[in-house]
C-alpha atoms as a PDB file:
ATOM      1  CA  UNK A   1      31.223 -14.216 -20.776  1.00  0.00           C
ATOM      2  CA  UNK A   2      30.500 -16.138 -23.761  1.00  0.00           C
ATOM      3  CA  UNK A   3      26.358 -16.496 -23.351  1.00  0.00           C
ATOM      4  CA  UNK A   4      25.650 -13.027 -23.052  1.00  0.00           C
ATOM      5  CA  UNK A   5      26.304 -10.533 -26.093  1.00  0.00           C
ATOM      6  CA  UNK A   6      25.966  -7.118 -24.494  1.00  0.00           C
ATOM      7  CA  UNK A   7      28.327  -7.921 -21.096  1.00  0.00           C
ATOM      8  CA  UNK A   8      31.896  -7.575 -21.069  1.00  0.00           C
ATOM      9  CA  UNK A   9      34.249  -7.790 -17.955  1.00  0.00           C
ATOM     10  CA  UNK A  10      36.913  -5.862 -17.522  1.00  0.00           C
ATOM     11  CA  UNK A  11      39.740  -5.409 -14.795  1.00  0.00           C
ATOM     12  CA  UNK A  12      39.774  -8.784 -13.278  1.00  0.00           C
ATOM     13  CA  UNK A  13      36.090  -8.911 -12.823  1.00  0.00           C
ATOM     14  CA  UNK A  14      36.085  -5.554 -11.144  1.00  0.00           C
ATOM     15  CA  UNK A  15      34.305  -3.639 -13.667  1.00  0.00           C
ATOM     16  CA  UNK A  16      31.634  -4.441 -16.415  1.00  0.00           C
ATOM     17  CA  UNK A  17      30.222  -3.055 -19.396  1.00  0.00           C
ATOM     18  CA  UNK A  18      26.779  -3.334 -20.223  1.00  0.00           C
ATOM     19  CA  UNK A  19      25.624  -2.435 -23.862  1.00  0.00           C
ATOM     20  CA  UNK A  20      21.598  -1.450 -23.591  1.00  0.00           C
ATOM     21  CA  UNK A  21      19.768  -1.332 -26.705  1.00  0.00           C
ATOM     22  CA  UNK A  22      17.039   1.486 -26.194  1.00  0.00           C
ATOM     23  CA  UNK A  23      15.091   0.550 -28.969  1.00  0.00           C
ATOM     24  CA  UNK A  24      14.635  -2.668 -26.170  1.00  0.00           C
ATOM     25  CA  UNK A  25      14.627  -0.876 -23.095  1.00  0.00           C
ATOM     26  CA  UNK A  26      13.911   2.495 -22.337  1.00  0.00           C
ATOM     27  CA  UNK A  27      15.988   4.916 -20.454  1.00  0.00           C
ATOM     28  CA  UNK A  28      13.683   5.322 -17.503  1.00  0.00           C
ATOM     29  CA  UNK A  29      13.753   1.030 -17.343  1.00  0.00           C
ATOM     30  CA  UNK A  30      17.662   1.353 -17.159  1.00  0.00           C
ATOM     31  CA  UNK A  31      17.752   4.175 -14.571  1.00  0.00           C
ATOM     32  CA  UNK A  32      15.283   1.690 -12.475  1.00  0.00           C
ATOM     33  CA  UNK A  33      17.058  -1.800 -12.774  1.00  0.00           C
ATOM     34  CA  UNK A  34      20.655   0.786 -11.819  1.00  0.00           C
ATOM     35  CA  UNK A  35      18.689   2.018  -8.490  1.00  0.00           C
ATOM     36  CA  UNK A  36      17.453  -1.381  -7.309  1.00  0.00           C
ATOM     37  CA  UNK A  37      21.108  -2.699  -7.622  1.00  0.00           C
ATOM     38  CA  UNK A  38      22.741   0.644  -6.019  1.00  0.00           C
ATOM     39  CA  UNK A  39      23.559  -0.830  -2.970  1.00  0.00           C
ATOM     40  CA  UNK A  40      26.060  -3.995  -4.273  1.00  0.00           C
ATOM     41  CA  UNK A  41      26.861  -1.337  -7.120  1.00  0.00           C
ATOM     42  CA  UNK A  42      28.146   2.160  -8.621  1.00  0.00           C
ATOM     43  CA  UNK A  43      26.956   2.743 -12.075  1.00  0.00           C
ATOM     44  CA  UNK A  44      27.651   4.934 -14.482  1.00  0.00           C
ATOM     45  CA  UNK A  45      25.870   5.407 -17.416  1.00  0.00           C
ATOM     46  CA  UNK A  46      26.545   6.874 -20.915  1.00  0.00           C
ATOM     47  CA  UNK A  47      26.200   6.448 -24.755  1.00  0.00           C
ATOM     48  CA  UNK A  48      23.939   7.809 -27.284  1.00  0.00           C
ATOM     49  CA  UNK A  49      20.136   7.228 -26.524  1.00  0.00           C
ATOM     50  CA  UNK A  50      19.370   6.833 -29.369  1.00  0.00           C
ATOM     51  CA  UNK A  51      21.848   4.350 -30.661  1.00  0.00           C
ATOM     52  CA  UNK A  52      23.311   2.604 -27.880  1.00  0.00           C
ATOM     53  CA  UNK A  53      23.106   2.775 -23.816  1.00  0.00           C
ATOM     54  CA  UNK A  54      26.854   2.002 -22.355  1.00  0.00           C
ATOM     55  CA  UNK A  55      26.005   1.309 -18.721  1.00  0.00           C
ATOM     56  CA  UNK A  56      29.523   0.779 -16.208  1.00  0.00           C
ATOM     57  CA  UNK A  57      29.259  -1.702 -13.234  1.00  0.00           C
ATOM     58  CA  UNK A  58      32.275  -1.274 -11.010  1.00  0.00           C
ATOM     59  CA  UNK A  59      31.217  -3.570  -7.614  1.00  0.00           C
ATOM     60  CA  UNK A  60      31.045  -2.225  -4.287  1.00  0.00           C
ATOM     61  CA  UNK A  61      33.249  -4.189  -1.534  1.00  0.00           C
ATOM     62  CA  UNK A  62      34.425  -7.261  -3.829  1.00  0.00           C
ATOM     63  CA  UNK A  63      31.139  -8.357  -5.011  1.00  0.00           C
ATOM     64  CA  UNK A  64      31.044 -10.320  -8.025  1.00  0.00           C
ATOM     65  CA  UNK A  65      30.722  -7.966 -10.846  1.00  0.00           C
ATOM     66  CA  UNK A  66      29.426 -10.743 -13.257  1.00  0.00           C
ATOM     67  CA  UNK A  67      26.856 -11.363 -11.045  1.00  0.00           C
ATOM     68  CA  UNK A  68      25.591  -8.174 -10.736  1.00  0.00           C
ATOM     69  CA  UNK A  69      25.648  -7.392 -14.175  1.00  0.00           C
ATOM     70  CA  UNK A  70      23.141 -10.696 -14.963  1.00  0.00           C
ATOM     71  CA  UNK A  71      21.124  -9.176 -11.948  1.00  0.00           C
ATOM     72  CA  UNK A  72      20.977  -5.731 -13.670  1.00  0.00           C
ATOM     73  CA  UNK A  73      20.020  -7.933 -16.863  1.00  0.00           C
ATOM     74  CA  UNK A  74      16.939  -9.302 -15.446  1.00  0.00           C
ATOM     75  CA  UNK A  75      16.039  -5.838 -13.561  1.00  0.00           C
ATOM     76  CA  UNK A  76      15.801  -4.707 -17.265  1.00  0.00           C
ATOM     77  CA  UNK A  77      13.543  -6.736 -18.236  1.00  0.00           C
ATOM     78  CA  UNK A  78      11.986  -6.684 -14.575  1.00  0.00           C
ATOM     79  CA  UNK A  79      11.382  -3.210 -15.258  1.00  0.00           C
ATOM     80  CA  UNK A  80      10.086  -3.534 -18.637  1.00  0.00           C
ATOM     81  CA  UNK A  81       6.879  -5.919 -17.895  1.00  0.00           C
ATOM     82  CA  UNK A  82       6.419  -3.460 -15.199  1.00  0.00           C
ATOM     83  CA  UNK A  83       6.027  -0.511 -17.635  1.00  0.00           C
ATOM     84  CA  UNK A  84       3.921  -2.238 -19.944  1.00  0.00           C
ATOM     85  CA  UNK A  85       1.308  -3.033 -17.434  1.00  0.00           C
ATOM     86  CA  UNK A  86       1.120   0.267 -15.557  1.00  0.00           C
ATOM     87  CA  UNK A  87       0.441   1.715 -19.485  1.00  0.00           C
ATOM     88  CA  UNK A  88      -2.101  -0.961 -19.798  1.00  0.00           C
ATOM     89  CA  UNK A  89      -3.821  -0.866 -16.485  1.00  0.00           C
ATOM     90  CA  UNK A  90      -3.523   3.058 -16.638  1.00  0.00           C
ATOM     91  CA  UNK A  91      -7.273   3.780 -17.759  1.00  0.00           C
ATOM     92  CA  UNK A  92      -8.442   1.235 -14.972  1.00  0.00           C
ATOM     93  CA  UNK A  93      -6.447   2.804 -12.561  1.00  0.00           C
ATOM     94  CA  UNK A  94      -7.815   6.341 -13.536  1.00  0.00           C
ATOM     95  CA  UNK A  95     -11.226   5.149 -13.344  1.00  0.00           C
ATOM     96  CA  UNK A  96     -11.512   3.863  -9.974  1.00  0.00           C
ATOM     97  CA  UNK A  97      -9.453   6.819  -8.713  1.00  0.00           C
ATOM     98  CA  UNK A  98     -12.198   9.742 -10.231  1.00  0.00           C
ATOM     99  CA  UNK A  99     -14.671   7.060  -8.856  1.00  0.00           C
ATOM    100  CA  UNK A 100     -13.263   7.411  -5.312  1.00  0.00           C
ATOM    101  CA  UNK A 101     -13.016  10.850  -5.781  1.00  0.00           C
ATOM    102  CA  UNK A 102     -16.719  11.409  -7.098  1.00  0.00           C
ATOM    103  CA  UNK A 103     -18.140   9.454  -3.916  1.00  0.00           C
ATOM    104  CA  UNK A 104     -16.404  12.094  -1.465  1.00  0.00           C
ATOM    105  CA  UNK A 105     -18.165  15.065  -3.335  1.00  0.00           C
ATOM    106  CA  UNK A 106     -21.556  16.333  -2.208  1.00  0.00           C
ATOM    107  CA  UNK A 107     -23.670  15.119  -5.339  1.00  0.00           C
ATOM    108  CA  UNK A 108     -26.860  15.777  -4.008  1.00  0.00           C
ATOM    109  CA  UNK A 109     -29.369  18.330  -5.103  1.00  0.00           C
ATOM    110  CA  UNK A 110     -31.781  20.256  -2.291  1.00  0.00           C
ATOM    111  CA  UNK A 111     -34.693  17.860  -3.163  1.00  0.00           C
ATOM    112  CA  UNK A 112     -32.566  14.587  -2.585  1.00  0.00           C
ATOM    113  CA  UNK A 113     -31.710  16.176   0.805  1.00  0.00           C
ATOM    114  CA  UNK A 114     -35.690  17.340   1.275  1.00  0.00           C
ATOM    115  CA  UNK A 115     -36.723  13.709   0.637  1.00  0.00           C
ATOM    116  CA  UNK A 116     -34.025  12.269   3.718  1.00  0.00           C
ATOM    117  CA  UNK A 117     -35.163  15.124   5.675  1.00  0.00           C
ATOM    118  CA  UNK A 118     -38.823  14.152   5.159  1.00  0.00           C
ATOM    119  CA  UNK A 119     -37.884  10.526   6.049  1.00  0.00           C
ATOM    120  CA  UNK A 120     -35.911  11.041   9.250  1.00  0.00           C
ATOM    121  CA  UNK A 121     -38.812  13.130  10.457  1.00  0.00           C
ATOM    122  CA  UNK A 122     -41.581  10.737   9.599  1.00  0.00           C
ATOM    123  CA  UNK A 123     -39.184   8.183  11.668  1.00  0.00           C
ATOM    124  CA  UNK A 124     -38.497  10.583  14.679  1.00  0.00           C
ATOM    125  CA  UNK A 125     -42.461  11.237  14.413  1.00  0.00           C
ATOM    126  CA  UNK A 126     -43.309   7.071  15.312  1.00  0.00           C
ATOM    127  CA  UNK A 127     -40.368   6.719  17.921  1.00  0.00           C
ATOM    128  CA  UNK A 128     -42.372   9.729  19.669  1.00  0.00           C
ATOM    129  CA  UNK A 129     -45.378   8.068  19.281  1.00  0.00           C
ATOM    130  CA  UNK A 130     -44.236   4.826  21.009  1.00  0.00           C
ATOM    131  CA  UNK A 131     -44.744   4.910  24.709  1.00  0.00           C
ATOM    132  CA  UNK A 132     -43.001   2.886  27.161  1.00  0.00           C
ATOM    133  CA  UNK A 133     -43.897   2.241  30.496  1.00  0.00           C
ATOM    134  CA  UNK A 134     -41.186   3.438  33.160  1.00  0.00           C
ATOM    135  CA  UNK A 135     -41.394   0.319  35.091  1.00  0.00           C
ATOM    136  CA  UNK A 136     -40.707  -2.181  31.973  1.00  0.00           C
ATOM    137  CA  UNK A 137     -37.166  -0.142  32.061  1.00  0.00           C
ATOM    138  CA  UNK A 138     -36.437  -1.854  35.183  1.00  0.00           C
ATOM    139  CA  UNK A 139     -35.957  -5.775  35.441  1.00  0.00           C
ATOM    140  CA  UNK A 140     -37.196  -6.832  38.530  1.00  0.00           C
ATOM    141  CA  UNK A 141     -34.050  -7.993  41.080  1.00  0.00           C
ATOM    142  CA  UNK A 142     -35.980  -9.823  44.212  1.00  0.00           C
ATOM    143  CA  UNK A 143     -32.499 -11.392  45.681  1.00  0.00           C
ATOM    144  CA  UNK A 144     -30.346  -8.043  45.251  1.00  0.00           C
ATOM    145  CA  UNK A 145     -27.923  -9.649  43.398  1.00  0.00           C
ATOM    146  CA  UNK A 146     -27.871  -6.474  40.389  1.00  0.00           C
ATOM    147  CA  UNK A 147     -27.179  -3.854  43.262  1.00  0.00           C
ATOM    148  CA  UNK A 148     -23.795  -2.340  43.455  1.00  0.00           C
ATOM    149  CA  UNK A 149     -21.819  -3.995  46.083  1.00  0.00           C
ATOM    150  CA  UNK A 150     -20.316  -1.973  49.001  1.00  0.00           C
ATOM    151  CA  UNK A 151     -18.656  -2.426  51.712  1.00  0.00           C
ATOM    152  CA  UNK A 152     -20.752  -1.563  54.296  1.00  0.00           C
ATOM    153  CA  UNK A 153     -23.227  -4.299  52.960  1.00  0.00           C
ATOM    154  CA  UNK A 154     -20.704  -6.459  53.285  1.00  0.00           C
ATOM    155  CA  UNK A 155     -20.605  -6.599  57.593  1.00  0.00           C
ATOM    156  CA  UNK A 156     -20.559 -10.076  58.904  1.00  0.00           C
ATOM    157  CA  UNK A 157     -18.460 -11.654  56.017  1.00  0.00           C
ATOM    158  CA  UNK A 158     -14.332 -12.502  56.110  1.00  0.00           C
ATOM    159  CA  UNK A 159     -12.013 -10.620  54.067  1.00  0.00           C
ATOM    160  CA  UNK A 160     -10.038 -12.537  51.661  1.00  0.00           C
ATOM    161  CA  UNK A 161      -6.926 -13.866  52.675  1.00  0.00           C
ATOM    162  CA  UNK A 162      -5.101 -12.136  50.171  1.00  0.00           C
ATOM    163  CA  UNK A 163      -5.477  -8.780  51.818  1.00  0.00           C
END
């Protein structure tokens, strides 16, 4: 493959070679962009890493090898933008988690808790002192039509066809 540097193919396109710097990517990058691609691949992975990464590509059920070896390419570098932001977003992300955690905790001292107390029984206090007339409950039904239906109300009408 004469564009990329650190691919070779082997075996009639059954096999590749990937060279990894991991000065560029780091181990745990190369394990990820290898799992995403497990399932059109087998990998094997060797080398020194501290030097150089050798990663094998040997295609599962005919696939193009070449192809999955520029896929495991971009998963590298996939992988890569995706470390760099978790390590930047990483002190925003542990802030609003020990903020969700601090609102489930019972912050509140005994005369924060007096002071609702004192409020919910001034408020019980002037529902108490409301009175309400038993007949304003009631809405006034001249015609009948809010009474429950029977059928023994119901003598002189025809049933419904239906039945």
């Amino acid at each position: 493959m004469p564009g990329l540097k650190n691919v070779e193919i082997m075996e009639q396109g059954k096999k590749a070679i990937v060279n990894v710097n991991p000065k560029v990517f780091a181990l745990e990058v190369i394990y990820s962009a290898a799992y995403v691609l497990l399932d059109k691949a087998y990998f094997l992975i060797d080398g020194d890493p501290e030097k150089e990464i050798k990663v094998e590509i040997i295609s599962k059920q005919g696939k193009e090898v070449e192809k999955i070896a520029l896929e495991f390419n971009n998963e590298l570098v996939n992988y890569s933008v995706y470390v760099v932001q978790a390590a930047r977003n990483q002190a925003v992300r542990e802030a609003i988690i020990s903020r969700a955690l601090a609102t489930n905790l019972n912050t509140e001292t005994e005369e924060e808790y007096c002071e609702e107390c004192a409020e919910e029984e001034a408020l019980e206090k002037k529902a108490s002192e409301i009175k309400i007339n038993d007949d304003d409950l009631y809405i006034k039904d001249p015609d009948g039509i809010a009474e429950p239906w029977t059928p023994e109300k119901a003598k002189g009408l025809k049933k419904p066809k239906n039945e």
